[in-house]
Protein backbone atom coordinates (compact mmCIF):
# COMPACT_ATOMS: atom_id res chain seq x y z
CA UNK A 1 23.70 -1.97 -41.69
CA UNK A 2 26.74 -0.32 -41.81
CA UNK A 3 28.07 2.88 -42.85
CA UNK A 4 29.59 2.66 -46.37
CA UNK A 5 33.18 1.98 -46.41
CA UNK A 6 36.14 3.92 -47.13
CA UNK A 7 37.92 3.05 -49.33
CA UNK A 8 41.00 4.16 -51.77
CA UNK A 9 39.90 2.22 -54.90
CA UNK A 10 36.29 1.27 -56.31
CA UNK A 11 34.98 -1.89 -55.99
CA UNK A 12 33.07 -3.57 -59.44
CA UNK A 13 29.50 -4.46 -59.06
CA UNK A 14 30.26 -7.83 -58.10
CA UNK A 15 32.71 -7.20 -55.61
CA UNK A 16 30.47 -4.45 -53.48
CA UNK A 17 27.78 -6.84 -53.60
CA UNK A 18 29.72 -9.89 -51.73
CA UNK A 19 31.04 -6.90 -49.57
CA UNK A 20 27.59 -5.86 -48.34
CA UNK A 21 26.07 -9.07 -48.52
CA UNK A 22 23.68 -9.76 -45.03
CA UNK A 23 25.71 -10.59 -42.39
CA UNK A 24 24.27 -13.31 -40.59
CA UNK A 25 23.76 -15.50 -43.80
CA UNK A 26 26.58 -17.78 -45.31
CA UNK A 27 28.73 -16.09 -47.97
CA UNK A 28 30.98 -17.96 -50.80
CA UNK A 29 33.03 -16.31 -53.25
CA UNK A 30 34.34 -18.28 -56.35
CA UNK A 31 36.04 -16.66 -58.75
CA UNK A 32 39.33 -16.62 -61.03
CA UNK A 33 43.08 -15.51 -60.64
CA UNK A 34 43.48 -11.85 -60.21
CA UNK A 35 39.84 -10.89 -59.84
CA UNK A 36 40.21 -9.18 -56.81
CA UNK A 37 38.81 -12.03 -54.26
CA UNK A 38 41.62 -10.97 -51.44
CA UNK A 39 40.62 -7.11 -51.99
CA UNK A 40 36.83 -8.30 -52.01
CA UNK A 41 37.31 -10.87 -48.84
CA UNK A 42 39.51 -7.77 -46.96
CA UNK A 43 36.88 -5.40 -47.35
CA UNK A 44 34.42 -7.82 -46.39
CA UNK A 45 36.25 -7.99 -43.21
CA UNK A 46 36.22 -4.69 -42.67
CA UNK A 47 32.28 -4.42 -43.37
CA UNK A 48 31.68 -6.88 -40.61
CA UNK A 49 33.41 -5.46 -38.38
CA UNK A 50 31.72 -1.78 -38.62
CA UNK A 51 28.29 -3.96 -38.73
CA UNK A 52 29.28 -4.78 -35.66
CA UNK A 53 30.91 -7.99 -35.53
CA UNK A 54 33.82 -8.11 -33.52
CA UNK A 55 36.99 -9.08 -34.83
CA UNK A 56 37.57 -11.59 -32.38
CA UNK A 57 34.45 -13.41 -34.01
CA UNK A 58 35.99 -13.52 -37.47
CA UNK A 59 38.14 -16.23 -38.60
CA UNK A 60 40.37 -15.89 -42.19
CA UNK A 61 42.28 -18.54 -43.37
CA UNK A 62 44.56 -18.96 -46.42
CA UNK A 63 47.21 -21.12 -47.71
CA UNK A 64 50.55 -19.55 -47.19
CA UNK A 65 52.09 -17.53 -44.64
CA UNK A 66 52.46 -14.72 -47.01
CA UNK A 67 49.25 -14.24 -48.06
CA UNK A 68 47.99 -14.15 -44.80
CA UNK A 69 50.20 -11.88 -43.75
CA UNK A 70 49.64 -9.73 -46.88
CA UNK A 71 45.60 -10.05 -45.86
CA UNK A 72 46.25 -8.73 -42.28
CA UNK A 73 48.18 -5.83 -43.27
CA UNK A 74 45.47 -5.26 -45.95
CA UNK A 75 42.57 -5.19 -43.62
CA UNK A 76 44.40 -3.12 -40.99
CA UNK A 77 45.43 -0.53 -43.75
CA UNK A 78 41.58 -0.75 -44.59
CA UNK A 79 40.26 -0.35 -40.97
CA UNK A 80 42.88 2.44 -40.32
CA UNK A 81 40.87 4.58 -42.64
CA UNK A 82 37.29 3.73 -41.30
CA UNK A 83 37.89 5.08 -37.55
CA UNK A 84 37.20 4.01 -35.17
CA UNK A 85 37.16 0.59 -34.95
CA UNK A 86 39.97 -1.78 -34.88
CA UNK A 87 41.24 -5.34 -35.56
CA UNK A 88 42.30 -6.45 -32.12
CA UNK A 89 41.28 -10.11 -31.74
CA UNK A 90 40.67 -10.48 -35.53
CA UNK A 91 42.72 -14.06 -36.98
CA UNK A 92 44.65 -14.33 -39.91
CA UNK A 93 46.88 -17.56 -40.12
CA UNK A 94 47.33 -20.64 -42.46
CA UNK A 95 45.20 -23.73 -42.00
CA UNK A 96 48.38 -25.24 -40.34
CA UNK A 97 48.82 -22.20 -38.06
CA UNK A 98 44.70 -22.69 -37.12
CA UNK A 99 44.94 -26.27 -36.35
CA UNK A 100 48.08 -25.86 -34.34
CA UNK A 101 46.45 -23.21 -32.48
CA UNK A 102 43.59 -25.28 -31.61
CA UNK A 103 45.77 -28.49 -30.74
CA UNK A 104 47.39 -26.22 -28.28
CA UNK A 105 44.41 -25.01 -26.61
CA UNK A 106 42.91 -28.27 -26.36
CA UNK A 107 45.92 -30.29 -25.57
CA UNK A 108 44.91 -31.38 -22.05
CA UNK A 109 42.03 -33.05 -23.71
CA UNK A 110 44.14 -35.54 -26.04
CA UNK A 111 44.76 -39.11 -25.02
């Protein structure tokens, strides 16, 4: 398990529970606007990567180009304060950005 996380704000009951969830089971988090699921998915990141899941294993996607912009910078402000581990390999894009990605690596393979 990992070390706890730290953090500049306190997470609700709810929130450090999908945070610390076991990682190696499947984890879905439903909730409303402004309820804190990007803070609660970011810090989630961050808690499997101290477990010690490396970044390059962890895939988060999201809608817009700004929010998953505003998620990176988000988790690296978060892993900056929990030394030492890093996001190098970790991806952030848009579902367009993903599947462009993988067209691209698999492009040879298309008829």
């Amino acid at each position: 398990k990992a070390q706890s996380l730290n953090l500049p704000y306190e997470l609700n009951a709810q929130q450090k529970f999908a945070v610390e969830a076991p990682i190696n089971k499947p984890l879905q988090i439903i909730a409303g606007p402004g309820s804190g699921k990007t803070l609660t998915l970011c810090c989630r990141i961050v808690y499997l990567i101290k477990s010690g899941v490396p970044p390059s294993n962890i895939l988060a996607i999201t809608f817009t180009r700004k929010a998953a912009s505003e998620m990176k910078d988000r988790i690296e402000r978060l892993i900056s304060q929990n030394p030492p581990h890093n996001v190098l390999g970790l991806t952030v894009c848009t579902f367009h950005r993903f599947c462009l990605r993988a067209l691209r690596l698999n492009a040879d393979q298309l008829d």
